[in-house]
Protein backbone atom coordinates (compact mmCIF):
# COMPACT_ATOMS: atom_id res chain seq x y z
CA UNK A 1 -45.70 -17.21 49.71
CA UNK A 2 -46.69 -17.72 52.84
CA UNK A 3 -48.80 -14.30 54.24
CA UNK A 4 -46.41 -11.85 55.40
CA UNK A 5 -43.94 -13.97 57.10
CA UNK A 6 -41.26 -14.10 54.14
CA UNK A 7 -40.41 -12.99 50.95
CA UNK A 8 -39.59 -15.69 47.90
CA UNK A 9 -37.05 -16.56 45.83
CA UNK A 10 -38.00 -18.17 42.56
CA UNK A 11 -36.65 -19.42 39.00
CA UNK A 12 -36.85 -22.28 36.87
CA UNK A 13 -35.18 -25.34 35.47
CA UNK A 14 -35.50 -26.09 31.53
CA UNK A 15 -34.33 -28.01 28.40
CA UNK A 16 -34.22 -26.29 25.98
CA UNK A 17 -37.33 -24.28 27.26
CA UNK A 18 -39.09 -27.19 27.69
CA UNK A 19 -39.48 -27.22 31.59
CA UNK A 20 -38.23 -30.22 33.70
CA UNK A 21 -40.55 -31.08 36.72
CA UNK A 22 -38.93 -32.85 39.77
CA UNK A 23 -35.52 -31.49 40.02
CA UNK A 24 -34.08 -30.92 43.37
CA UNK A 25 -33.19 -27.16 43.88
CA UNK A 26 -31.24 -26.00 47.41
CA UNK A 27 -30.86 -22.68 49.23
CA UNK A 28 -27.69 -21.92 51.35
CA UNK A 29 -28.71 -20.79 53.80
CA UNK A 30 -31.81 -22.86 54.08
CA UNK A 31 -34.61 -21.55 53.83
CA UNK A 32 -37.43 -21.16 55.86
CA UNK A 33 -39.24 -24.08 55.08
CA UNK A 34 -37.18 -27.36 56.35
CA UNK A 35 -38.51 -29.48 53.09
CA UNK A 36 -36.53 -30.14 50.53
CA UNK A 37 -37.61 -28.43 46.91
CA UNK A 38 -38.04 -29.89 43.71
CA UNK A 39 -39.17 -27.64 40.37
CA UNK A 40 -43.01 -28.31 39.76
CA UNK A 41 -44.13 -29.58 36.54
CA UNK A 42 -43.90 -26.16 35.33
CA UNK A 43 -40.25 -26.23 35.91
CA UNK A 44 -40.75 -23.53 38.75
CA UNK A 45 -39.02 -23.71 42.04
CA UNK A 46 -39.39 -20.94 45.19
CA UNK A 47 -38.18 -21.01 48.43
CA UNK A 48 -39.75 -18.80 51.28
CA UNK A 49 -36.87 -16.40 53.31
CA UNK A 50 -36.94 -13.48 55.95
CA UNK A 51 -37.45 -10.33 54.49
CA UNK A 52 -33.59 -8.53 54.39
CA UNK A 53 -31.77 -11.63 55.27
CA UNK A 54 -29.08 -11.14 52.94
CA UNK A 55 -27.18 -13.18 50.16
CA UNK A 56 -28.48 -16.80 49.52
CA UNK A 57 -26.62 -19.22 47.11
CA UNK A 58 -28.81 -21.26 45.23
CA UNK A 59 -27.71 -24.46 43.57
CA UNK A 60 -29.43 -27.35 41.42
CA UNK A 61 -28.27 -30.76 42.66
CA UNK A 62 -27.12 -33.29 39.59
CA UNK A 63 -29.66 -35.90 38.81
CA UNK A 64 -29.07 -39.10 39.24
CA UNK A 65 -29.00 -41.57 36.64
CA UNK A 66 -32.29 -42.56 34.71
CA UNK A 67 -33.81 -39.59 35.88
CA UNK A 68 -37.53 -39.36 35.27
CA UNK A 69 -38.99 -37.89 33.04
CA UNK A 70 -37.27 -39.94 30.82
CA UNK A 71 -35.35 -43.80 32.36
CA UNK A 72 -31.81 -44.23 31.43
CA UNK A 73 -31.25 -41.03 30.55
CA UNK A 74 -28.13 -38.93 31.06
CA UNK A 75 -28.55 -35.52 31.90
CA UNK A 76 -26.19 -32.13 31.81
CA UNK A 77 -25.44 -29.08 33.26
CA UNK A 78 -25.97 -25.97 30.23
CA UNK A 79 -25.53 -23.40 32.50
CA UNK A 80 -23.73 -23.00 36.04
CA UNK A 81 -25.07 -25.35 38.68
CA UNK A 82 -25.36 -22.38 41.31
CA UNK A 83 -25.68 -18.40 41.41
CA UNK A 84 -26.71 -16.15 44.25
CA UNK A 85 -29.14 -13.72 44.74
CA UNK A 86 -29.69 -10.94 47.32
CA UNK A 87 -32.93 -10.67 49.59
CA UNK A 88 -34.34 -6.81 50.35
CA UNK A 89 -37.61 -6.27 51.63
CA UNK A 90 -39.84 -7.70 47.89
CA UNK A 91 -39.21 -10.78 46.35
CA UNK A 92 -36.75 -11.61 43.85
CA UNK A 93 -35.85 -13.85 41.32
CA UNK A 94 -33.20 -16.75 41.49
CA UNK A 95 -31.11 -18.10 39.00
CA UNK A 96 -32.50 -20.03 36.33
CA UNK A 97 -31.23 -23.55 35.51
CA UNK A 98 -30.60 -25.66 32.40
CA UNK A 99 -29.95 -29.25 31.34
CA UNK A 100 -30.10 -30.99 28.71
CA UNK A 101 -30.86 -35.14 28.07
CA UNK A 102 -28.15 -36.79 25.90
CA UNK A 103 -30.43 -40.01 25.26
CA UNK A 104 -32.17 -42.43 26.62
CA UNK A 105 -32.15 -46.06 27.29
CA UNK A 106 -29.59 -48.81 28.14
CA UNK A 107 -27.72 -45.74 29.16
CA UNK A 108 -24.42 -46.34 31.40
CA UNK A 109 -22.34 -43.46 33.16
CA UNK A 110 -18.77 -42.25 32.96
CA UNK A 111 -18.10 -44.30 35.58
CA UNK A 112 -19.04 -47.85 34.11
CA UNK A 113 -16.63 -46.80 31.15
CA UNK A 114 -14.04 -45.75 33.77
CA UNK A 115 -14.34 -49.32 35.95
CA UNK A 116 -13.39 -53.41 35.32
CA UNK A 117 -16.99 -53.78 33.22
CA UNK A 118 -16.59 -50.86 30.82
CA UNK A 119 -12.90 -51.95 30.42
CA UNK A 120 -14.07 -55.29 29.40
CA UNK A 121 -16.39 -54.50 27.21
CA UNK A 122 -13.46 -52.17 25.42
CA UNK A 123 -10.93 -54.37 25.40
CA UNK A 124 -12.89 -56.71 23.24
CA UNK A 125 -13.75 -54.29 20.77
CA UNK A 126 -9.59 -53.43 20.50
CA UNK A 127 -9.64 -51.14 18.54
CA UNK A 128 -12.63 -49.86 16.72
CA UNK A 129 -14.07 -48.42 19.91
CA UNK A 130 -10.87 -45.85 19.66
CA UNK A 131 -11.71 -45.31 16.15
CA UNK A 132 -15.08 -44.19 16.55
CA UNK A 133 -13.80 -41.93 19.44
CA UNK A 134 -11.16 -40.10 17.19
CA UNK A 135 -14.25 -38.93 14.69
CA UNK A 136 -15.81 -36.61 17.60
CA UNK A 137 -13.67 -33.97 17.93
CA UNK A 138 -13.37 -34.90 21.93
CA UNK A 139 -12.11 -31.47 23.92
CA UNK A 140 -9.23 -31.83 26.69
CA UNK A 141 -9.85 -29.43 30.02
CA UNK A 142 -8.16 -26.60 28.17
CA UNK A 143 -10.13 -26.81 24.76
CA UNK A 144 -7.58 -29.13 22.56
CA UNK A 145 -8.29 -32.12 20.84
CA UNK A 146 -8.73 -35.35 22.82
CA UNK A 147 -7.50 -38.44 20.85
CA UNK A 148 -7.72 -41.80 22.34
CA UNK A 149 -3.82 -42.76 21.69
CA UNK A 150 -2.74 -45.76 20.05
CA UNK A 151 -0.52 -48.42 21.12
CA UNK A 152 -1.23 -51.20 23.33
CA UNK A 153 -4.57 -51.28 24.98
CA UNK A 154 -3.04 -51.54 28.28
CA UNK A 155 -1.43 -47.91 27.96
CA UNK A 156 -4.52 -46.76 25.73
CA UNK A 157 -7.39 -47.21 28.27
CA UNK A 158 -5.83 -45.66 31.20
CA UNK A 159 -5.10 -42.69 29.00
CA UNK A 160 -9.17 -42.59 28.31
CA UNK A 161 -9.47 -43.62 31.89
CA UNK A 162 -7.97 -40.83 33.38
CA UNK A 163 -9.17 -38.07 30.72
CA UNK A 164 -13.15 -39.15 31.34
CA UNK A 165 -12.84 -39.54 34.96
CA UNK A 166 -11.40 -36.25 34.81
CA UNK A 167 -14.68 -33.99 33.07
CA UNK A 168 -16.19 -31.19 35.07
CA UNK A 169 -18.27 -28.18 34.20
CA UNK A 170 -15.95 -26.04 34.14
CA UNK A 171 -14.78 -26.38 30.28
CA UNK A 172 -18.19 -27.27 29.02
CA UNK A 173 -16.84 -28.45 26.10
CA UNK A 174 -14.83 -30.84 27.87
CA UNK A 175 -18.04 -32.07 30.02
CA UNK A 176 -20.08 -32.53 27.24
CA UNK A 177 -17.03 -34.37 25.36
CA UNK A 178 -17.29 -36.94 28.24
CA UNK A 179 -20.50 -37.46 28.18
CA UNK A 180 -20.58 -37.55 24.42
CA UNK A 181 -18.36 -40.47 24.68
CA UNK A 182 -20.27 -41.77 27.21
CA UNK A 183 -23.17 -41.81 24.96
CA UNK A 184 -21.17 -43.68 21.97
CA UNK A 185 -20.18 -46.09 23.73
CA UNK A 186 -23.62 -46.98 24.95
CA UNK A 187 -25.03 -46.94 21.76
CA UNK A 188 -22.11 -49.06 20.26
CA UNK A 189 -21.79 -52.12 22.69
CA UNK A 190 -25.00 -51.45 25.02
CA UNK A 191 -27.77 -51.08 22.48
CA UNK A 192 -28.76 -47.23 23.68
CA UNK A 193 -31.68 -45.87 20.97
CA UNK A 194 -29.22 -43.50 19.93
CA UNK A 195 -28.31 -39.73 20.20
CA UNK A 196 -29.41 -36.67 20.12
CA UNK A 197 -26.88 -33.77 18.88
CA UNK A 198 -27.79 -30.03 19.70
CA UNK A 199 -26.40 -27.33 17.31
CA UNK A 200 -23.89 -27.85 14.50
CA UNK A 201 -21.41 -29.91 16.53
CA UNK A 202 -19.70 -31.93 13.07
CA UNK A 203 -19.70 -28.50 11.09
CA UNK A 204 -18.42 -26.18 13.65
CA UNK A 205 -15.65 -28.72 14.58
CA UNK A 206 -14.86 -29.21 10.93
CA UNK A 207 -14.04 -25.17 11.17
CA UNK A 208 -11.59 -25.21 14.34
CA UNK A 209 -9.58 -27.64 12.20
CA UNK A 210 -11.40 -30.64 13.72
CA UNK A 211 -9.88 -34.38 12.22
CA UNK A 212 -13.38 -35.51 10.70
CA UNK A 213 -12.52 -39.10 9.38
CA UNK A 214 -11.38 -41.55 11.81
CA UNK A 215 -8.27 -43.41 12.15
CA UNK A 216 -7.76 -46.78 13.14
CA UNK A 217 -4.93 -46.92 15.95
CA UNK A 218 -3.25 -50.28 15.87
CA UNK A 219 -1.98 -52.03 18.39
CA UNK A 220 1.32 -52.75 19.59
């Protein structure tokens, strides 16, 4: 707050509960204050506005990779990146934000699986990286199992190409499929620490008819 000369908007950003300090938070329209906002260490962010100025949007922006608190890690979206909130004449509380940290270390993004490099580094592990794959019960945009196809690697990996490049938070089943495989990979060929699961992923998959054991697609 700043005296009387606005009213606030505040929320949070969190793990889990556990709060996440540094994360850039923006206001459309912009608030009063010209400086860009981050969460404090308390994972508390607040911008100052005019009193009865209407609907703001409010929107966390993505980190970007190795994102401190914790190097190499790769972060998602839990709940929806944005939400709006209405300024009267008291202050009010904005939406709250959440994210969670698939791992950590030797971490590499969708898009070095999607480019020349990750290709490589696929192509000469033909075709046990597609094996390992088919065991996590990967989700398409509209919910259905994603299988890495068999057949020749050259009509494989664009298949894969095309289906990671194509993730967004809309399904978040389909996001966090991405970035699942994202995180395999890594800690297959890029020696990652290893992964973190939240919930009862293998379990409730196994339920929805999920194929737990992996196959091994052959070549052609």
């Amino acid at each position: 707050m700043t005296g009387g000369s606005g009213k606030e908007v505040s929320g949070e950003a969190w793990a889990g509960r556990a709060a996440i300090g540094g994360w850039r938070i923006e206001s459309n329209p912009a608030p009063l204050s010209s400086t860009p906002t981050y969460t404090n260490a308390s994972g508390t962010y607040s911008f100052v506005v005019s009193p009865n100025s209407g609907t703001y949007t409010i929107s966390e922006v993505a980190s970007p990779p190795g994102f401190v608190p914790t190097p190499g890690a790769i972060w998602v979206n839990t709940t929806p990146i944005s939400g709006q909130v209405t300024v009267f004449a008291s202050d009010v509380a904005g939406p709250n934000f959440g994210n969670v940290c698939l791992g950590a270390g030797n971490g590499f993004t969708l898009g070095y699986w999607s480019n020349k490099n990750g290709q490589a580094v696929l192509q000469s592990h033909d075709v046990a990286w597609r094996a390992e794959l088919n065991a996590l019960c990967l989700r398409r945009a509209n919910g259905s199992d994603y299988d890495v196809p068999g057949g020749a690697f050259s009509t494989a990996y664009p298949d894969f190409r095309s289906w990671i490049l194509g993730a967004n938070a809309t399904n978040m089943a389909y996001m966090l499929s991405a970035q699942l495989t994202a995180m395999k990979l890594n800690t297959l060929y890029k020696g990652a620490g290893g992964m973190v699961f939240a919930g009862t992923a293998p379990a409730d998959a196994h339920q929805r008819g999920c194929k737990r054991t992996a196959s091994s697609p052959s070549p052609t």
